[in-house]
C-alpha atoms as a PDB file:
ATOM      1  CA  UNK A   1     -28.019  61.092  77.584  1.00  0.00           C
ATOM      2  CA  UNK A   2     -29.765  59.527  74.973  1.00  0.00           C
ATOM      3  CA  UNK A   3     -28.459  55.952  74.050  1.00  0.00           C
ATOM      4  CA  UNK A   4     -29.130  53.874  70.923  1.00  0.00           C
ATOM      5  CA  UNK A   5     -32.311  52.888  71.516  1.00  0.00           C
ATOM      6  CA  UNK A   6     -33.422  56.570  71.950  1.00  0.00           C
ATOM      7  CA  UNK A   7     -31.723  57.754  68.804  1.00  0.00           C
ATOM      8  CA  UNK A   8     -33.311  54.302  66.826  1.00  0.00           C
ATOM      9  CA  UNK A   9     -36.835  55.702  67.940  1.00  0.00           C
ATOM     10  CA  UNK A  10     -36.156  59.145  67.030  1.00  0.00           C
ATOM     11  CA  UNK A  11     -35.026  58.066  63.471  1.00  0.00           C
ATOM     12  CA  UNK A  12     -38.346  55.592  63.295  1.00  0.00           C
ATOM     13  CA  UNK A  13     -40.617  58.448  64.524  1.00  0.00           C
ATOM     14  CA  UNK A  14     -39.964  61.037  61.407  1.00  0.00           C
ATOM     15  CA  UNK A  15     -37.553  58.987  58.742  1.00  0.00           C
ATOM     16  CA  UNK A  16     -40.347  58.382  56.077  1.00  0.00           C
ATOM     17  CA  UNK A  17     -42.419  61.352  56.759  1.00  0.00           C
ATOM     18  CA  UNK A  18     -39.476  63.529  55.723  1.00  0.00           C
ATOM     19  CA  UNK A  19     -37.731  60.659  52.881  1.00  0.00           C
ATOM     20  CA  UNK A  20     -38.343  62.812  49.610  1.00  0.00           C
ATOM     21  CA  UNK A  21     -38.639  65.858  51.287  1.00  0.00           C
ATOM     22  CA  UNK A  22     -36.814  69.157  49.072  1.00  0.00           C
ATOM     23  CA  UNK A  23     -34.598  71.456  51.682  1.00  0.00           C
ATOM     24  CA  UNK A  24     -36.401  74.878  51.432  1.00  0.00           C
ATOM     25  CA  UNK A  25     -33.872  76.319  54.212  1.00  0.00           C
ATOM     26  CA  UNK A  26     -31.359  75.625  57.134  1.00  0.00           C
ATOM     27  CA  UNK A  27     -31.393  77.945  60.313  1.00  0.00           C
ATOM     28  CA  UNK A  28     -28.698  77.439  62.464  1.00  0.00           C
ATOM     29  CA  UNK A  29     -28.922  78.451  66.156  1.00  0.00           C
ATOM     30  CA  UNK A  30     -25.793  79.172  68.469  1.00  0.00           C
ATOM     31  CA  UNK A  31     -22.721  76.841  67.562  1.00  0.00           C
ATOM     32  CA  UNK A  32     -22.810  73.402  68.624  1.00  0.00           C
ATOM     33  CA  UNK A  33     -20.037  71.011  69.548  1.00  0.00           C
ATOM     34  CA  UNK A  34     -18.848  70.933  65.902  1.00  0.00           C
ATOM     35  CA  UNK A  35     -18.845  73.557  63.011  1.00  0.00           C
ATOM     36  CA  UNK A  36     -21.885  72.305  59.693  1.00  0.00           C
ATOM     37  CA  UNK A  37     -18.810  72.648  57.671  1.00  0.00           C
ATOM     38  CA  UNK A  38     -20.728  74.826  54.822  1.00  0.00           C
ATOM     39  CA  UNK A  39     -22.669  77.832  53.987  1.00  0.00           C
ATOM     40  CA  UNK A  40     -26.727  76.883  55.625  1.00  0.00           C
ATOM     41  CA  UNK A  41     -28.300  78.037  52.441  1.00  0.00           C
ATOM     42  CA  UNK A  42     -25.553  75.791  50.668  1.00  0.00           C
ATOM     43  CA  UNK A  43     -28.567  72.753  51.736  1.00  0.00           C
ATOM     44  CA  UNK A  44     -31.345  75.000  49.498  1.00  0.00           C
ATOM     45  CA  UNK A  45     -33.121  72.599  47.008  1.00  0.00           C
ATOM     46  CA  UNK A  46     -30.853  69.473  47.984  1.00  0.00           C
ATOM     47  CA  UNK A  47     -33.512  66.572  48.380  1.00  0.00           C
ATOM     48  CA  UNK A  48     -33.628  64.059  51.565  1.00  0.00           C
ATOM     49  CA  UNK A  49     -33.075  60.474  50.095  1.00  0.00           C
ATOM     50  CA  UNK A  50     -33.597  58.894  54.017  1.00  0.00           C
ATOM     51  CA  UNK A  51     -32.059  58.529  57.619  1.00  0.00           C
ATOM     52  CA  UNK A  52     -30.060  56.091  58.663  1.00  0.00           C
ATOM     53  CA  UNK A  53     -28.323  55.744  62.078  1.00  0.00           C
ATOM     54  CA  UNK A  54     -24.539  54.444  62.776  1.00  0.00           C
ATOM     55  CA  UNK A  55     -23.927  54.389  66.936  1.00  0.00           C
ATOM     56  CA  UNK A  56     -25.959  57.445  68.174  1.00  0.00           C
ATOM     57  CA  UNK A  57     -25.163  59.466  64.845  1.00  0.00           C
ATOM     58  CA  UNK A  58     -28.560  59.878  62.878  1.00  0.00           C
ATOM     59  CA  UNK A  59     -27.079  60.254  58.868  1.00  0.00           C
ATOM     60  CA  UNK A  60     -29.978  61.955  57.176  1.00  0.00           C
ATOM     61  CA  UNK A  61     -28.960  61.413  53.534  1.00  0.00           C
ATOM     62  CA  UNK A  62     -29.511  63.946  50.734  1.00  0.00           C
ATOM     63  CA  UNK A  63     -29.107  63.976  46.680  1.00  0.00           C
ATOM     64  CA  UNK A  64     -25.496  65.660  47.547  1.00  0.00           C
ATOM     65  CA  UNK A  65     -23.942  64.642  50.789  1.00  0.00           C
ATOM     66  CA  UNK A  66     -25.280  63.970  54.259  1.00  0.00           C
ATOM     67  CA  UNK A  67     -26.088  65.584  57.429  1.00  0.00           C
ATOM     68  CA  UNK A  68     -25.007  63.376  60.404  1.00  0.00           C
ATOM     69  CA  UNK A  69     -26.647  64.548  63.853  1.00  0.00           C
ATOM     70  CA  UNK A  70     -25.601  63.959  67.409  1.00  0.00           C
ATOM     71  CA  UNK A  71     -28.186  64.644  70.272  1.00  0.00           C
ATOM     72  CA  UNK A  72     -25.806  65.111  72.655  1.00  0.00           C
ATOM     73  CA  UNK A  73     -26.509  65.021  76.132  1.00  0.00           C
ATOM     74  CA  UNK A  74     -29.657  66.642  76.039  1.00  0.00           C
ATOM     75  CA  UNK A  75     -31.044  67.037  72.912  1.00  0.00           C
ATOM     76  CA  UNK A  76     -34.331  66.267  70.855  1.00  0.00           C
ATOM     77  CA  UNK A  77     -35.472  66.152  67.677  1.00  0.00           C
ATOM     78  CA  UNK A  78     -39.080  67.231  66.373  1.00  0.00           C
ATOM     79  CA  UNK A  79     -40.522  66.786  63.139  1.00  0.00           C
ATOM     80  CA  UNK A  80     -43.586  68.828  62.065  1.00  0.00           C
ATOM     81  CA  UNK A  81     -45.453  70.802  59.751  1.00  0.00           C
ATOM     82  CA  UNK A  82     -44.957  73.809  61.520  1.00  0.00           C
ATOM     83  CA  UNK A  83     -42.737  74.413  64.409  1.00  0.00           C
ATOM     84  CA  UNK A  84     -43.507  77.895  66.537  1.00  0.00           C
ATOM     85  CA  UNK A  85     -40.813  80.443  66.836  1.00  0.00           C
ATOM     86  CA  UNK A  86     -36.953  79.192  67.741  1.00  0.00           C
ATOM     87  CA  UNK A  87     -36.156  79.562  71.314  1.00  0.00           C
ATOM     88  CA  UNK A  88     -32.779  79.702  73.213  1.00  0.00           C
ATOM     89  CA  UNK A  89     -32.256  76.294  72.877  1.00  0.00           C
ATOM     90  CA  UNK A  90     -33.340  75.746  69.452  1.00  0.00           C
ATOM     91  CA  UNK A  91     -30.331  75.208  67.499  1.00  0.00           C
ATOM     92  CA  UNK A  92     -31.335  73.983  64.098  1.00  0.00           C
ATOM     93  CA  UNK A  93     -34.083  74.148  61.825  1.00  0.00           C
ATOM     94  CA  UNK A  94     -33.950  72.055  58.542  1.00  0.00           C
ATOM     95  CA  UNK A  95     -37.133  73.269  56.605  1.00  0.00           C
ATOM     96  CA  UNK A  96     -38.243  71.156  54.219  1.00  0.00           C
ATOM     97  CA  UNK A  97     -41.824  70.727  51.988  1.00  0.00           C
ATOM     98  CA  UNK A  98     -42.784  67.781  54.300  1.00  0.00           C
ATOM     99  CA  UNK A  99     -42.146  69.596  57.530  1.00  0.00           C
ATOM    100  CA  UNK A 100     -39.505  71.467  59.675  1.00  0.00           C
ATOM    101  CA  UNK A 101     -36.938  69.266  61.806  1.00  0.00           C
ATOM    102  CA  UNK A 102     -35.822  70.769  64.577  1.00  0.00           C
ATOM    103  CA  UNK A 103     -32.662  70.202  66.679  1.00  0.00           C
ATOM    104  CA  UNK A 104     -33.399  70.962  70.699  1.00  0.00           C
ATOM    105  CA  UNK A 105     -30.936  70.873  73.169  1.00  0.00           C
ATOM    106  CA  UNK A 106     -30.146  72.441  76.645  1.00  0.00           C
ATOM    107  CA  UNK A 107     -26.859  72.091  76.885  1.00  0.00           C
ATOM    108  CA  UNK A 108     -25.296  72.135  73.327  1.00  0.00           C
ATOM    109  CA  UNK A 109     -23.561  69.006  73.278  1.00  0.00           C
ATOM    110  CA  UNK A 110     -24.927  67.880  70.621  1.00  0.00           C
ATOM    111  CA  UNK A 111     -23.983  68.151  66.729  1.00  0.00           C
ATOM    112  CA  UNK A 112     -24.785  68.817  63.504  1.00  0.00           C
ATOM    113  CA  UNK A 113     -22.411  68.549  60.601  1.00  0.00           C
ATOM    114  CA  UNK A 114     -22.289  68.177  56.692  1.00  0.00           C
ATOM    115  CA  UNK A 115     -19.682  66.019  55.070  1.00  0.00           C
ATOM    116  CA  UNK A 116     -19.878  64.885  51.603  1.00  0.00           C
ATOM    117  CA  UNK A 117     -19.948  61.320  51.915  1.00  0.00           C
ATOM    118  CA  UNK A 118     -20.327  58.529  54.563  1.00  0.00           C
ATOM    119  CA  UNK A 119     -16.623  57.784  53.596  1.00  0.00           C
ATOM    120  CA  UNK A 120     -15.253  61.436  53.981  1.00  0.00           C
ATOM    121  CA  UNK A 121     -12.869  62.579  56.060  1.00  0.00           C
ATOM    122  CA  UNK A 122     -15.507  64.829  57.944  1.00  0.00           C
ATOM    123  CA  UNK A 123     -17.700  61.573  58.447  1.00  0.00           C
ATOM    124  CA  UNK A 124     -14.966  59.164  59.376  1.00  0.00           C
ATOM    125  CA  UNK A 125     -13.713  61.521  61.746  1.00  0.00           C
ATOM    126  CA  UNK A 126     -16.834  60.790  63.776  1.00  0.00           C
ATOM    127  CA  UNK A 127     -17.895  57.231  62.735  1.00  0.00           C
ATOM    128  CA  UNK A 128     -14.447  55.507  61.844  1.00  0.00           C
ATOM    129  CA  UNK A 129     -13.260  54.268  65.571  1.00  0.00           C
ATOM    130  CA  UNK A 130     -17.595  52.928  66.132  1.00  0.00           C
ATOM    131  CA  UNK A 131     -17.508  49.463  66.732  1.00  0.00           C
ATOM    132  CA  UNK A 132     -19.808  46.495  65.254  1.00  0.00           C
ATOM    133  CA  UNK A 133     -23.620  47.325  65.314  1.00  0.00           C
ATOM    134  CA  UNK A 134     -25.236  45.414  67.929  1.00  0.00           C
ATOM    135  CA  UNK A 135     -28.693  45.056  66.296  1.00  0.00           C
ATOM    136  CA  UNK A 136     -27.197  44.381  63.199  1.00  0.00           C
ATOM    137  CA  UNK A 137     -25.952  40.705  60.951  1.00  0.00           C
ATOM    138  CA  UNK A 138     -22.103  41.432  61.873  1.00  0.00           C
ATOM    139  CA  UNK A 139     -22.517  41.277  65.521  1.00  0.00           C
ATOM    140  CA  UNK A 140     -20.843  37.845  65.612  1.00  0.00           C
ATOM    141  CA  UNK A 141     -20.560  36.157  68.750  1.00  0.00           C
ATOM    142  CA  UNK A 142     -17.249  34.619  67.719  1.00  0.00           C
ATOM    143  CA  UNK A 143     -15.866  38.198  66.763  1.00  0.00           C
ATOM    144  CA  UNK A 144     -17.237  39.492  69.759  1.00  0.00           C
ATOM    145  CA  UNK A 145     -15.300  37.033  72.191  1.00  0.00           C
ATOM    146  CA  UNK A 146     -12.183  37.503  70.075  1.00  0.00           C
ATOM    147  CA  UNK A 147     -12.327  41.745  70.667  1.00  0.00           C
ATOM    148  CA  UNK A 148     -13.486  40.623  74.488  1.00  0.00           C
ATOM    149  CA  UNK A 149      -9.858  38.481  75.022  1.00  0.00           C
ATOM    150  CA  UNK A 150      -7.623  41.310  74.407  1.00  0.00           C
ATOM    151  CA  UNK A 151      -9.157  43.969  76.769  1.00  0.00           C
ATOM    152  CA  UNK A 152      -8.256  43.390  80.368  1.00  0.00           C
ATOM    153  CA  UNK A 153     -10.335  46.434  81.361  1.00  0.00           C
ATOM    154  CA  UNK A 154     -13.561  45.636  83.458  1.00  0.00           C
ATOM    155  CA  UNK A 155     -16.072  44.528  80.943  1.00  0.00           C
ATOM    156  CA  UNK A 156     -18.765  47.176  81.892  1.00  0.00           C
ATOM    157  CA  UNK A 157     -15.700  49.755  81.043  1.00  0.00           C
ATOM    158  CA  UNK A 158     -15.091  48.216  77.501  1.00  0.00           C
ATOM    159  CA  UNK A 159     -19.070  47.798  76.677  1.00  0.00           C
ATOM    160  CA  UNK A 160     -18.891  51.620  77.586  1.00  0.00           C
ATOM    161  CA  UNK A 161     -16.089  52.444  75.195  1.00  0.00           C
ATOM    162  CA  UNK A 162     -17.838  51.446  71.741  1.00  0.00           C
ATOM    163  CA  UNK A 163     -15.072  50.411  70.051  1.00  0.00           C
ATOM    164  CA  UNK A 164     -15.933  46.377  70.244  1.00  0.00           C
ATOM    165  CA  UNK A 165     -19.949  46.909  69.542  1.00  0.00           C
ATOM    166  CA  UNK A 166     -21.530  50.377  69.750  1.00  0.00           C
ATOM    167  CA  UNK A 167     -24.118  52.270  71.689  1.00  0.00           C
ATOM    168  CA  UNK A 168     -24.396  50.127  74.635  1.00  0.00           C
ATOM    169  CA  UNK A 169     -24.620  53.085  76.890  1.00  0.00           C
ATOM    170  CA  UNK A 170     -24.909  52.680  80.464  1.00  0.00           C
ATOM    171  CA  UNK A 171     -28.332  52.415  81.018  1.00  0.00           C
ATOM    172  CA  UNK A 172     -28.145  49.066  78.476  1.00  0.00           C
ATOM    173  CA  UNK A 173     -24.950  47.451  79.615  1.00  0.00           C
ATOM    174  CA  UNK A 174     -26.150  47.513  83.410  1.00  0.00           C
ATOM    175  CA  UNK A 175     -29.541  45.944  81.858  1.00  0.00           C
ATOM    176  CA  UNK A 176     -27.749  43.411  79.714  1.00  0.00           C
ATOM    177  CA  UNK A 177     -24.872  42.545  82.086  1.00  0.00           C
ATOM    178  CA  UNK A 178     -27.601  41.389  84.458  1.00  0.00           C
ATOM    179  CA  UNK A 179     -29.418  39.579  82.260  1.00  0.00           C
ATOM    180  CA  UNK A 180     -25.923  37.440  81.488  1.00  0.00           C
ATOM    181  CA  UNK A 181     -25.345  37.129  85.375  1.00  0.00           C
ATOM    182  CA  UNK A 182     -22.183  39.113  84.929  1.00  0.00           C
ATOM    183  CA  UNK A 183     -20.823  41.124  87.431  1.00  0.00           C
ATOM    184  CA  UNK A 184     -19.611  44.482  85.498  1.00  0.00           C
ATOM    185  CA  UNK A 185     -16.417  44.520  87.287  1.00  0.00           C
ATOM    186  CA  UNK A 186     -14.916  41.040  85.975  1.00  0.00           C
ATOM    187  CA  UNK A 187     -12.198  41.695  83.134  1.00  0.00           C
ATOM    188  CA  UNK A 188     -13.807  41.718  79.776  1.00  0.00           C
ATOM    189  CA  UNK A 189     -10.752  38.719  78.717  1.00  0.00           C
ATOM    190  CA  UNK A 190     -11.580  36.850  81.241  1.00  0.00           C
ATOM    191  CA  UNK A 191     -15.088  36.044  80.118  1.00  0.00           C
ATOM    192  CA  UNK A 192     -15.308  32.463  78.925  1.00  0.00           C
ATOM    193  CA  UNK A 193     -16.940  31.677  75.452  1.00  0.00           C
ATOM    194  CA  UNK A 194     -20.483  30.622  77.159  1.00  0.00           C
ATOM    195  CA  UNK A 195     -20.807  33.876  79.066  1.00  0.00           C
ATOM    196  CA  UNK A 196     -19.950  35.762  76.200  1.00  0.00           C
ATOM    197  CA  UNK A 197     -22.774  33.982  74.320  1.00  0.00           C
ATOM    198  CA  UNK A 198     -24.838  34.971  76.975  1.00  0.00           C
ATOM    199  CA  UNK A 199     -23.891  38.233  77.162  1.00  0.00           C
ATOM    200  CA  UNK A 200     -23.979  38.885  73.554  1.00  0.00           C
ATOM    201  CA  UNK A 201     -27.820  37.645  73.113  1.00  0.00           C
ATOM    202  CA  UNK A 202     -28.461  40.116  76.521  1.00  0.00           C
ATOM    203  CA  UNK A 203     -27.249  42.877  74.840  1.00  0.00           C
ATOM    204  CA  UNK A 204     -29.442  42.755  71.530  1.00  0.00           C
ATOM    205  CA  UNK A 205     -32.245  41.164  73.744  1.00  0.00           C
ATOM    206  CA  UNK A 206     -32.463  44.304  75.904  1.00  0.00           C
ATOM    207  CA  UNK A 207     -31.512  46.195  73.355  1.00  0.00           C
ATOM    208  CA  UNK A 208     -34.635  45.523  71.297  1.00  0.00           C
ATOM    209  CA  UNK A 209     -36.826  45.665  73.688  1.00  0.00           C
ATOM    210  CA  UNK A 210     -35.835  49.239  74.529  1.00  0.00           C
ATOM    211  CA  UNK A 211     -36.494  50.347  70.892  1.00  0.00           C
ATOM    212  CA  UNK A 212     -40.067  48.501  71.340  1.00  0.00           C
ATOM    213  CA  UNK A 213     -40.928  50.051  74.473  1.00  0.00           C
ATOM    214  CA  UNK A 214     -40.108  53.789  73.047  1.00  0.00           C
ATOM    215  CA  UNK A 215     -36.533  54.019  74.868  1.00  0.00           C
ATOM    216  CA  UNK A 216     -36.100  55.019  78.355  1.00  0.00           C
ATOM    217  CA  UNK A 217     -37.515  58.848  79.301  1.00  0.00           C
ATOM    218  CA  UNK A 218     -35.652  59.040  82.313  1.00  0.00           C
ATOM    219  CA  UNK A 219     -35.448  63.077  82.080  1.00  0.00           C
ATOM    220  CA  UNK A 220     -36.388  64.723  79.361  1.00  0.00           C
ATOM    221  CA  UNK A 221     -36.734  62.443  76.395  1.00  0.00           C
ATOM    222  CA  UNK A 222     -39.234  62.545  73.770  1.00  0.00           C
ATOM    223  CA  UNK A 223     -39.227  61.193  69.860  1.00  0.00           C
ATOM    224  CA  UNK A 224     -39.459  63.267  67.015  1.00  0.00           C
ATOM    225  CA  UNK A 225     -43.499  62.686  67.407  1.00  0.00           C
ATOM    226  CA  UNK A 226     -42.911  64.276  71.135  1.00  0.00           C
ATOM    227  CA  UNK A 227     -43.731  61.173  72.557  1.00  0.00           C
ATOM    228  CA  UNK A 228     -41.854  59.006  75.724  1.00  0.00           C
ATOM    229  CA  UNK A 229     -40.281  55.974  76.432  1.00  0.00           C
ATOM    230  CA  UNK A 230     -41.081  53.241  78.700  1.00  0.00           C
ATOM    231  CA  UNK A 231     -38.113  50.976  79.506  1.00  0.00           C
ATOM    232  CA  UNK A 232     -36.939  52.746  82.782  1.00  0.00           C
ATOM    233  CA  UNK A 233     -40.298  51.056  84.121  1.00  0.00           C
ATOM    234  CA  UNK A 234     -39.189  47.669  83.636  1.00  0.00           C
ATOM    235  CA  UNK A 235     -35.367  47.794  84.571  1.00  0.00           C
ATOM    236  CA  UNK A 236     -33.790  45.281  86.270  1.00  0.00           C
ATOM    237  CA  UNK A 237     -31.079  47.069  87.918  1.00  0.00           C
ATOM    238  CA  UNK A 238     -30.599  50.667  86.420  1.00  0.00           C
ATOM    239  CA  UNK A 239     -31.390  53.076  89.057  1.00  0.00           C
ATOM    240  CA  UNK A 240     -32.600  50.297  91.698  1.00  0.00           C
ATOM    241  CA  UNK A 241     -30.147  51.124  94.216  1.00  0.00           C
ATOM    242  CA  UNK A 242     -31.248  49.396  97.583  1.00  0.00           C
ATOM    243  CA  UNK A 243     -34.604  47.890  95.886  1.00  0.00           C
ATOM    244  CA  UNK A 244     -35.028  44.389  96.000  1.00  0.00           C
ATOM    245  CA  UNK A 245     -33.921  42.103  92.740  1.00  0.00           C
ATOM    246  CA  UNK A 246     -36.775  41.196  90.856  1.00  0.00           C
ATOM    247  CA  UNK A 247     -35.204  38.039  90.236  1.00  0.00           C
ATOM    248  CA  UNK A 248     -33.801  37.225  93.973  1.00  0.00           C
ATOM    249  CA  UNK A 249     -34.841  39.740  95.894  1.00  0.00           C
ATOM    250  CA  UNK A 250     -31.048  41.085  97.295  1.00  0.00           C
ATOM    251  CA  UNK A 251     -30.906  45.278  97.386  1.00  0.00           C
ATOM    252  CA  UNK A 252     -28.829  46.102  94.255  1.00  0.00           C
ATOM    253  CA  UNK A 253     -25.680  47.717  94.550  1.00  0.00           C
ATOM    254  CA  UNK A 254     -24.388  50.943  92.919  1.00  0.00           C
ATOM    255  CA  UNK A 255     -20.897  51.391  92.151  1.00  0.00           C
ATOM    256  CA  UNK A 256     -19.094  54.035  90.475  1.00  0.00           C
ATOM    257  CA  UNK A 257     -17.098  53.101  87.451  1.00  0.00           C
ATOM    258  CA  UNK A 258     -15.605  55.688  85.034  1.00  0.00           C
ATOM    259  CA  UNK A 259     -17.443  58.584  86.982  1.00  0.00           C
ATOM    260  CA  UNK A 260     -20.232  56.143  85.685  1.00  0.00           C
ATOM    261  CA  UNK A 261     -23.123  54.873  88.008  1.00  0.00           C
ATOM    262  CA  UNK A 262     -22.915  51.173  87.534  1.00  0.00           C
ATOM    263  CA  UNK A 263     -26.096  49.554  89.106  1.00  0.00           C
ATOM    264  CA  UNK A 264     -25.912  45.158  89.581  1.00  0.00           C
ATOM    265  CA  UNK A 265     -27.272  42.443  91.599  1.00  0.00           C
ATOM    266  CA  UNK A 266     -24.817  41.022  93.926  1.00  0.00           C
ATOM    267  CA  UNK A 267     -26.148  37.580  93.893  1.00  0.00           C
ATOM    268  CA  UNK A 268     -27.411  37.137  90.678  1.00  0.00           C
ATOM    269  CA  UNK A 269     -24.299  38.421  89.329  1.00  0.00           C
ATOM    270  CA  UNK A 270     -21.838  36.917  91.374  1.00  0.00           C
ATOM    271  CA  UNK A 271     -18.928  36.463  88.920  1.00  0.00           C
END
């Protein structure tokens, strides 16, 4: 599934070739999770003022309303001149004078809906329960300790959940949890304030460096440039089961949490 770094590099890869763009058309494909909640050709002439992302949501912005898109767990997006003809699993086509943005995904878990503002019901329905940016200025360690002390589920669990900081998906809370020297399974209240610190400068520290390295192309990822990521090739933990810790050389563990694969050092993350 993509994660936040993979939708932040998708929204870097076509946001200003496509800010100022006029729609020219909207094809939609077979129905997605969610209804677009008007008429396609509704979107004719509307102009694109930018994209902006909130969690995993891309919010491309236009003169009148917004389009906020979900990739699911196995979709795309590709931005170019010209696309060639829609196939089974191309489910949206927003043709515009810069270019044609297309919406690719296997599995059709992903979304894309119209609401009228960022504050609508239609919007908040999706992105009122997202918690605190992580990249962002109001990721405050203090705050983030104070959400940490009331959940007494394992701290991997509540990363997970999004409602404390968003879209530190699995992939990025194994990473970051091992680069605290937290074991995922300790209660998220029973952190003390220095671990939290450290945990809090692991998660926008791998975090980051995901976005730099292009996100993490473990299947089928590309940005909307149809290019790949590279972070998978310098994880710690994710997907190391058995290998030796870079840092200590002990075979990391897998565990299942949440029917989630959690992936940690047993020495280097001993509490």
């Amino acid at each position: 599934m993509p994660e936040l770094p993979e939708v932040e590099v998708t929204r870097q890869s076509f946001a200003n070739r496509i800010a100022g763009a006029r729609v020219l058309a909207l094809h939609m494909g077979k129905p997605l999770r969610w209804p677009l909640g008007l008429a396609p050709d509704a979107l004719v002439g509307r102009s694109v003022l930018g994209v902006r992302r909130r969690g995993k949501y891309l919010l491309i912005d236009l003169d009148e309303g917004l389009l906020l898109v979900h990739l699911g767990m196995s979709g795309s997006l590709n931005f170019a001149p010209v696309q060639a003809a829609r196939g089974p699993h191309d489910h949206m086509d927003l043709d515009t004078t810069h270019g044609v943005l297309r919406l690719h995904d296997p599995r059709r878990f992903g979304a894309v809906v119209w609401a009228p503002s960022e504050h609508s019901p239609q919007a908040q329905k999706l992105l009122g329960h997202l918690g605190v940016e992580p990249l962002g200025n109001d990721f405050d360690v203090k705050v983030f300790r104070a959400e940490l002390l009331r959940k007494n589920a394992p701290i991997k669990q509540v990363l997970l959940a999004g409602q404390v900081v968003v879209g530190v998906g699995n992939i990025y809370a194994s990473e970051a949890l091992f680069l605290a020297g937290i074991r995922p399974t300790v209660k998220a209240s029973k952190l003390s304030a220095p671990r939290v610190a450290k945990l809090h400068a692991a998660i926008r520290d791998v975090l980051a460096r995901a976005v730099a390295k292009g996100g993490s192309s473990l299947r089928d990822f590309v940005s909307a440039e149809g290019k790949n990521g590279y972070f998978q090739m310098e994880a710690a933990v994710y997907g190391r089961t058995g290998q030796a810790c870079r840092s200590c050389a002990t075979p990391i563990k897998q565990i299942m949490q949440g029917q989630r694969s959690t992936f940690f050092c047993p020495v280097c993350q001993k509490y």
